[in-house]
Protein backbone atom coordinates (compact mmCIF):
# COMPACT_ATOMS: atom_id res chain seq x y z
CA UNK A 1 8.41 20.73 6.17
CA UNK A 2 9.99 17.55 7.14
CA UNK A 3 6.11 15.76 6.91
CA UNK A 4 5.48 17.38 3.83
CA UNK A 5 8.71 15.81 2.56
CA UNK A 6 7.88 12.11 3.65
CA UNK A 7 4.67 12.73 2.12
CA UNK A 8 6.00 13.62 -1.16
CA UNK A 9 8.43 10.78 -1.34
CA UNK A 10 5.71 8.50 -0.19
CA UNK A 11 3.75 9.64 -3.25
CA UNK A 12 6.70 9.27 -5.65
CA UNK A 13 7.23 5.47 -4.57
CA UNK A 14 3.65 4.88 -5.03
CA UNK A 15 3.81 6.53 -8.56
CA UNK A 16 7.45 4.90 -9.45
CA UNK A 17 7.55 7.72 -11.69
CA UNK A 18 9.71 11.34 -11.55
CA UNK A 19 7.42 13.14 -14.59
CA UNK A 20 5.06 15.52 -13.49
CA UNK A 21 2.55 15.87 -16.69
CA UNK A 22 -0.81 17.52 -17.41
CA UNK A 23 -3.90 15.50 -17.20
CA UNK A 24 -4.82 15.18 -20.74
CA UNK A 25 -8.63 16.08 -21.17
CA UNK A 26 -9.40 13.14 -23.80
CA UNK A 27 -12.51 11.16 -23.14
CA UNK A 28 -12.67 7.72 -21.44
CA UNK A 29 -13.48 4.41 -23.53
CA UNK A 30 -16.71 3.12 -22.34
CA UNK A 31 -16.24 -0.29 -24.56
CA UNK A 32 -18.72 -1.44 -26.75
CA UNK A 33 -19.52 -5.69 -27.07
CA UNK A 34 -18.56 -8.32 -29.13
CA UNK A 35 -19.65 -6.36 -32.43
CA UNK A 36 -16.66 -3.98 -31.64
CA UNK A 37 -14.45 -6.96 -32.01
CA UNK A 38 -13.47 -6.04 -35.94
CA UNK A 39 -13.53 -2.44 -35.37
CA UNK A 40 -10.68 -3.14 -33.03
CA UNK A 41 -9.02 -5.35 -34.59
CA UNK A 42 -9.64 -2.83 -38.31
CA UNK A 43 -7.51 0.00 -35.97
CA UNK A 44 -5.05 -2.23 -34.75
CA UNK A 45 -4.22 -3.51 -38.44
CA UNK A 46 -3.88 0.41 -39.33
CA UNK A 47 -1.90 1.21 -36.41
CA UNK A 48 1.09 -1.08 -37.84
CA UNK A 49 3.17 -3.16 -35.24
CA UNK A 50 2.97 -4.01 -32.25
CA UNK A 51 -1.02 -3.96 -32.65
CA UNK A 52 -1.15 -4.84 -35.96
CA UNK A 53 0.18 -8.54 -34.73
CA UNK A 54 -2.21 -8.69 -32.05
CA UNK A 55 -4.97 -8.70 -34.58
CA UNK A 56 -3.24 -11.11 -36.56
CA UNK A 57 -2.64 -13.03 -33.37
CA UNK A 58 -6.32 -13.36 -33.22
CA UNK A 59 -6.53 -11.05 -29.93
CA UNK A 60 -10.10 -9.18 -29.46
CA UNK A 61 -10.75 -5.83 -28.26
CA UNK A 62 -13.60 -3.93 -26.92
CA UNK A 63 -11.58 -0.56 -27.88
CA UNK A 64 -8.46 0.65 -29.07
CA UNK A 65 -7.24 3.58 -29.41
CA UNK A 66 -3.72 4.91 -30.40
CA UNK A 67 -4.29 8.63 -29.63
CA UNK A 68 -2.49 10.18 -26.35
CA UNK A 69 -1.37 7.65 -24.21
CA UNK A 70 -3.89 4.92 -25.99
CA UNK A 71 -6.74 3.16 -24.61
CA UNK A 72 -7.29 -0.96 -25.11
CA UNK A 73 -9.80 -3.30 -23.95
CA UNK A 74 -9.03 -6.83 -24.36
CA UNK A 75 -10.91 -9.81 -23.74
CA UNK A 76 -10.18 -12.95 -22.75
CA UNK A 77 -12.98 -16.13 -22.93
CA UNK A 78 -16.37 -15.94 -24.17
CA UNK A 79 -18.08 -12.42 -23.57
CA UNK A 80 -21.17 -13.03 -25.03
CA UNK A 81 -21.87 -16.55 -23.24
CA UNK A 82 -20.18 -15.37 -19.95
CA UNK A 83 -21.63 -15.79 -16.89
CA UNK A 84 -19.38 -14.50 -14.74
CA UNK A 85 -17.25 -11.67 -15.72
CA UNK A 86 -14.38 -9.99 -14.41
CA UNK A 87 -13.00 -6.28 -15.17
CA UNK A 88 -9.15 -5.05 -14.19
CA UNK A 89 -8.55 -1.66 -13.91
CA UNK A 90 -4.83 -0.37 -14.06
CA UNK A 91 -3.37 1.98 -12.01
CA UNK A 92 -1.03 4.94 -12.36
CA UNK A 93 1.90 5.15 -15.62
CA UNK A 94 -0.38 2.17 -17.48
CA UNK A 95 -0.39 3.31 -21.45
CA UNK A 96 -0.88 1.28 -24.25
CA UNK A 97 2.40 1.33 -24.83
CA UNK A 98 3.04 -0.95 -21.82
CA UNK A 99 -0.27 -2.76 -21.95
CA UNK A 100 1.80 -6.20 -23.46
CA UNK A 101 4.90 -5.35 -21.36
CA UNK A 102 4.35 -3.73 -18.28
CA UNK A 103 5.40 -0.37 -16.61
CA UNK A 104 9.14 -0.01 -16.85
CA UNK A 105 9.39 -3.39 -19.17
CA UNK A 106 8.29 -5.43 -15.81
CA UNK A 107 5.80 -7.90 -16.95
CA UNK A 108 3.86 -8.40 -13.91
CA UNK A 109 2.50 -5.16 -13.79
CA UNK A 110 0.72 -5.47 -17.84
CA UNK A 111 -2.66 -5.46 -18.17
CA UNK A 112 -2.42 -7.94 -20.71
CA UNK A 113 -0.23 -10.39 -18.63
CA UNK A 114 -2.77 -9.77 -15.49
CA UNK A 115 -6.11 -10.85 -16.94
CA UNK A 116 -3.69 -13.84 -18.34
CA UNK A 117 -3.00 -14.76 -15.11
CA UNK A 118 -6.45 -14.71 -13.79
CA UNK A 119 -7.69 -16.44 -16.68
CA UNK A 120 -5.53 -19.04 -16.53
CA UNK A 121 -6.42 -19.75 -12.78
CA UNK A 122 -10.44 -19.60 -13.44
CA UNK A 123 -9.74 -22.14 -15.95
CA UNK A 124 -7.46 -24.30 -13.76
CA UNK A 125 -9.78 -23.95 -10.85
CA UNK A 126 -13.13 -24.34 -12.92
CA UNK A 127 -12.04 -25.62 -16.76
CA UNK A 128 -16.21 -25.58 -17.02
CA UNK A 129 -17.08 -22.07 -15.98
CA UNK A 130 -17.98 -19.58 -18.66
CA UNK A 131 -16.17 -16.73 -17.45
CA UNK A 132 -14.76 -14.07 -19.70
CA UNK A 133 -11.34 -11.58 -18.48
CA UNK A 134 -11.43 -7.79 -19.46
CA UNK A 135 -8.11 -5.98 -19.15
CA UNK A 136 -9.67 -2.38 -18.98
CA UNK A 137 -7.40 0.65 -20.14
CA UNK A 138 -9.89 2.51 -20.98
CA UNK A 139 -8.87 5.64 -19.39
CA UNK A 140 -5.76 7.97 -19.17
CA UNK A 141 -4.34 7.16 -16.18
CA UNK A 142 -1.84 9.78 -14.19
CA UNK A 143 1.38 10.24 -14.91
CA UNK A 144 2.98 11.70 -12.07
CA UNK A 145 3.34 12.92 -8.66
CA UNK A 146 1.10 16.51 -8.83
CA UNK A 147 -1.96 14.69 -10.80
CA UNK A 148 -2.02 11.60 -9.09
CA UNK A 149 -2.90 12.97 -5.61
CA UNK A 150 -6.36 13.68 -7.06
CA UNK A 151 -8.86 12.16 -8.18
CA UNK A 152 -9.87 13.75 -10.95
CA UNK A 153 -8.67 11.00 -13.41
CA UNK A 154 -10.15 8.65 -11.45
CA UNK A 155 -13.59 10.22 -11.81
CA UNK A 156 -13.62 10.71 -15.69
CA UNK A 157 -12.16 6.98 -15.83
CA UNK A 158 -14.79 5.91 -13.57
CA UNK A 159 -17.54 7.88 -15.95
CA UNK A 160 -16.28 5.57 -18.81
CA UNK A 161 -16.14 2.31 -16.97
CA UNK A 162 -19.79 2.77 -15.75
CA UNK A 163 -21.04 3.09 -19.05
CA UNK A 164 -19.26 -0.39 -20.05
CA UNK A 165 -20.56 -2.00 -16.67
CA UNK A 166 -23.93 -0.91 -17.57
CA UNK A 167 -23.18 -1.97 -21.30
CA UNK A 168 -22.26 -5.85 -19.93
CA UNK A 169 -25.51 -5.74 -17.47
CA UNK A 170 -27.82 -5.08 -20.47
CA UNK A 171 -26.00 -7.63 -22.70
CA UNK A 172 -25.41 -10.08 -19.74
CA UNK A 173 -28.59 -9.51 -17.46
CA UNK A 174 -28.09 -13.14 -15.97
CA UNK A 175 -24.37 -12.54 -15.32
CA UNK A 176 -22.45 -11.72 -12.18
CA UNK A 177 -19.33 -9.16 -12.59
CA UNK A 178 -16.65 -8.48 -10.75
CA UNK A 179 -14.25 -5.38 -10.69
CA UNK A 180 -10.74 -5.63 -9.25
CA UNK A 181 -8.47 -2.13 -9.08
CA UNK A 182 -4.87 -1.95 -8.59
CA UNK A 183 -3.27 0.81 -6.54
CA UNK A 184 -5.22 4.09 -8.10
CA UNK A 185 -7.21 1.52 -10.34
CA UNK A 186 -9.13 0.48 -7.10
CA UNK A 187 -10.44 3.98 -6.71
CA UNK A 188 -11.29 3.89 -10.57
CA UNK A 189 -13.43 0.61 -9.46
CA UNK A 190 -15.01 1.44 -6.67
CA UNK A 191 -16.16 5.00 -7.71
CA UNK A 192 -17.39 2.91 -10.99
CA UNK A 193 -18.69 0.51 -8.87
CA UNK A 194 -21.14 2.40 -6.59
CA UNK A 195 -23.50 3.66 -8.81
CA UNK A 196 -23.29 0.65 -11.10
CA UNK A 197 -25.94 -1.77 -11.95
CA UNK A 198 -26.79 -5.30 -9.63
CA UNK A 199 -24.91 -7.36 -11.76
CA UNK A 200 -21.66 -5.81 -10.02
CA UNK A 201 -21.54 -7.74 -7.11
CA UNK A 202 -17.96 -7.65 -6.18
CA UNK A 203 -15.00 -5.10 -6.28
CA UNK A 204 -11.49 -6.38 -5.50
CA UNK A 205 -8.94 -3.70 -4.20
CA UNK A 206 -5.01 -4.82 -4.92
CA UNK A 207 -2.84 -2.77 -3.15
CA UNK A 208 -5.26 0.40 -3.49
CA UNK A 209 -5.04 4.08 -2.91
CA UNK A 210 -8.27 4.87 -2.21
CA UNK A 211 -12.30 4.15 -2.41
CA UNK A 212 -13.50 7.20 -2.38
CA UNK A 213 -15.65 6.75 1.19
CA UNK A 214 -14.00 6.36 4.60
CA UNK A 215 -16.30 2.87 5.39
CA UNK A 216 -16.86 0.32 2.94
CA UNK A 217 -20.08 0.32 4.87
CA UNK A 218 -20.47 3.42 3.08
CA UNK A 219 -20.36 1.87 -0.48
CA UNK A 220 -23.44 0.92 -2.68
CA UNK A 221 -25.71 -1.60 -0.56
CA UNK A 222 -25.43 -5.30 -1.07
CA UNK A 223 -21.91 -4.34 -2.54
CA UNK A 224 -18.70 -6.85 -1.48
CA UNK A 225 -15.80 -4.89 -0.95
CA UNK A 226 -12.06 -7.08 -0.62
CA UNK A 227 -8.80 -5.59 -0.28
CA UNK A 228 -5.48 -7.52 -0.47
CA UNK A 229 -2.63 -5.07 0.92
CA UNK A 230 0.63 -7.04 1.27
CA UNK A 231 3.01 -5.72 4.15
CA UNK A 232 6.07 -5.46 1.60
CA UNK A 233 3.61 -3.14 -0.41
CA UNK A 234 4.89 0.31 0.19
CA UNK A 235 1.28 1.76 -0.62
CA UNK A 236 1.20 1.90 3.11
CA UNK A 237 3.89 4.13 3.13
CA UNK A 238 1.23 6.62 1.65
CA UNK A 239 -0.31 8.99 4.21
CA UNK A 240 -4.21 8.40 4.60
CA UNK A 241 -5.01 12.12 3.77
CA UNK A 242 -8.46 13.60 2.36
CA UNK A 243 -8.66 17.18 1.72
CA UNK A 244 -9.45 19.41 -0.81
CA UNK A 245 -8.50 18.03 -4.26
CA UNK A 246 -5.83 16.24 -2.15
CA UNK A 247 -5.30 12.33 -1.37
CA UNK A 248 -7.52 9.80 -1.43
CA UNK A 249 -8.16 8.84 2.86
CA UNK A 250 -8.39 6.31 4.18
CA UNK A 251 -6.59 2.76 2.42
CA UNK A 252 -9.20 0.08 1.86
CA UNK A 253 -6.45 -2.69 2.68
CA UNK A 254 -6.35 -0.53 5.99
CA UNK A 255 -8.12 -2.90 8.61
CA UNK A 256 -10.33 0.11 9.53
CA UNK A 257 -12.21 0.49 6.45
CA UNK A 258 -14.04 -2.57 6.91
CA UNK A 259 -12.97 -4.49 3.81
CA UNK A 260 -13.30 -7.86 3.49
CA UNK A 261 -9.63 -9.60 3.61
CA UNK A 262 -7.80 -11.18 1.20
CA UNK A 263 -4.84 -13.49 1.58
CA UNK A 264 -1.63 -11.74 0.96
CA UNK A 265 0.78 -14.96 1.05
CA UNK A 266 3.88 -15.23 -1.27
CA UNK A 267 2.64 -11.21 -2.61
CA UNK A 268 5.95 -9.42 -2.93
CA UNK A 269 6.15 -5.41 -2.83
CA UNK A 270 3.08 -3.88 -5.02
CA UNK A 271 2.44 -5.46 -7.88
CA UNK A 272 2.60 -8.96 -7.14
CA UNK A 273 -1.18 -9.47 -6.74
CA UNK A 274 -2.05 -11.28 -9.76
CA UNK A 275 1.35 -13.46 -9.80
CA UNK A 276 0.68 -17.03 -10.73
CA UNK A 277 1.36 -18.60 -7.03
CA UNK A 278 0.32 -15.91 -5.07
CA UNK A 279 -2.59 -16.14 -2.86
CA UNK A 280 -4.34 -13.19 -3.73
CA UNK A 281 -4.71 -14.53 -7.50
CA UNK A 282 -6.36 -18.17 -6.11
CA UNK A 283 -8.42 -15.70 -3.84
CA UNK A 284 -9.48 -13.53 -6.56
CA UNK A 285 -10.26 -16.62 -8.80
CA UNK A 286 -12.72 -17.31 -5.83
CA UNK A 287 -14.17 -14.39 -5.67
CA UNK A 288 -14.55 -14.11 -9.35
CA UNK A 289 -16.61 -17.53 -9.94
CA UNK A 290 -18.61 -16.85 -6.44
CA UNK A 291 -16.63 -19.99 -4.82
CA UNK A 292 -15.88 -19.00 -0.73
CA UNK A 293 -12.45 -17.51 -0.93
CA UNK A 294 -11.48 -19.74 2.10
CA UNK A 295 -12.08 -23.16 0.35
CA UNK A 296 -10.15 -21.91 -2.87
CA UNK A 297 -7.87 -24.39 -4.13
């Protein structure tokens, strides 16, 4: 009883939420291309405020979508003159209405604010590359404790973020692409990732519950698998489980899945990945415009 116990409060400080609700059976947002940018921004103008000012703001989106929790994909740079490309997949309590603001009002966990971050330190590091930033919340992610120790979110969201990695690789053929997952967004990413075209080259883990293998050696072929797990990060708190519609195994920031490293200097607790400062953001920069992550400025 008393393991059972730490495991459940293990999961709760991993979800940072106390609401145990239904997994809503709505479909995942695959994303369309640059065409879908008025048909976004059309929806947000209907939806009123906040979105209706993010249209005016001049803001494009793949997607959006109000319904349930909401879905949004916003891009950042060129799209359709990209050459490298890089997708970030939220983890668990992310909903539209948070995408601007963050989980709790704390900014460093919003999509939105994390693909500005990384944006802004592609262009620092490389004002010439034509890269482009998706924030992805295109799928409903769990809300609390009893739906988040499965994955069966994480497969429908990884259903519709294949379909948009396979959209990019037809629209992009030349283009490299890059996902990065945080906490259960990394087992979104990688179970996206392994049956996803070439073009996907890379798939960044921040702080992540899961891969859905044991081995990274047991991930797509010619696949690069990083993980950045912080030790303030109390995902390692989480037990490494697998069983039955249960937990997610073992870590990939745990040295023994074979990951390749990133730096975890001036990362505080589990969400301070993509801070500007941090070295996980100038490694991810690195990784994202196909620079060596040890020479990344």
């Amino acid at each position: 009883m008393r393991r059972r116990g730490a495991a459940r409060f293990a999961l709760s400080a991993l979800l940072g939420v106390n609401l145990v609700l239904p997994i809503r059976p709505e479909p995942v947002a695959a994303a369309g291309f640059v065409e879908a940018y008025p048909v976004s921004a059309a929806a947000m103008r209907a939806a009123g405020p906040p979105y209706a000012d993010w249209a005016a703001d001049g803001r494009r989106f793949l997607f959006f979508d109000t319904r349930g929790d909401g879905r949004a994909v916003e891009v950042l740079g060129d799209l359709a003159d990209a050459d490298r490309i890089a997708v970030l997949v939220p983890g668990v309590g992310s909903t539209l209405a948070d995408f601007d603001s963050g989980l709790g009002g704390v900014a460093r966990r919003a999509p939105a604010v994390q693909a500005t971050q990384l944006y802004a330190q592609v262009r620092s590091t490389d004002p010439t590359a034509r890269v482009a930033v998706l924030a992805w919340l295109g799928y409903d992610p769990p809300d609390g404790v009893l739906t988040a120790v499965s994955d069966a979110s994480a497969r429908r969201g990884a259903a519709g973020l294949a379909g948009l990695l396979r959209e990019l690789a037809a629209r992009r053929p030349a283009a490299t692409i890059t996902v990065i997952g945080h906490s259960y967004g990394a087992l979104v990413a990688a179970l996206a990732a392994t049956h996803a075209p070439a073009q996907v080259a890379d798939v960044v883990s921040l702080g992540g519950v899961g891969a859905g293998v044991q081995r990274a050696a047991d991930l797509r072929g010619g696949l690069r698998f990083w993980a950045a797990e912080a030790p303030s990060d109390w995902i390692r708190r989480v037990p490494q489980v697998r069983l039955p519609g249960l937990g997610y195994g073992r870590r990939p920031g745990d040295p023994a899945f074979g990951a390749r490293p990133l730096p975890v200097d001036g990362v505080a607790g589990h969400d301070g990945y993509l801070v500007a400062g941090s070295a996980t953001l100038v490694a991810v920069t690195a990784v994202v415009l196909g620079s060596p992550v040890g020479d990344a400025r």
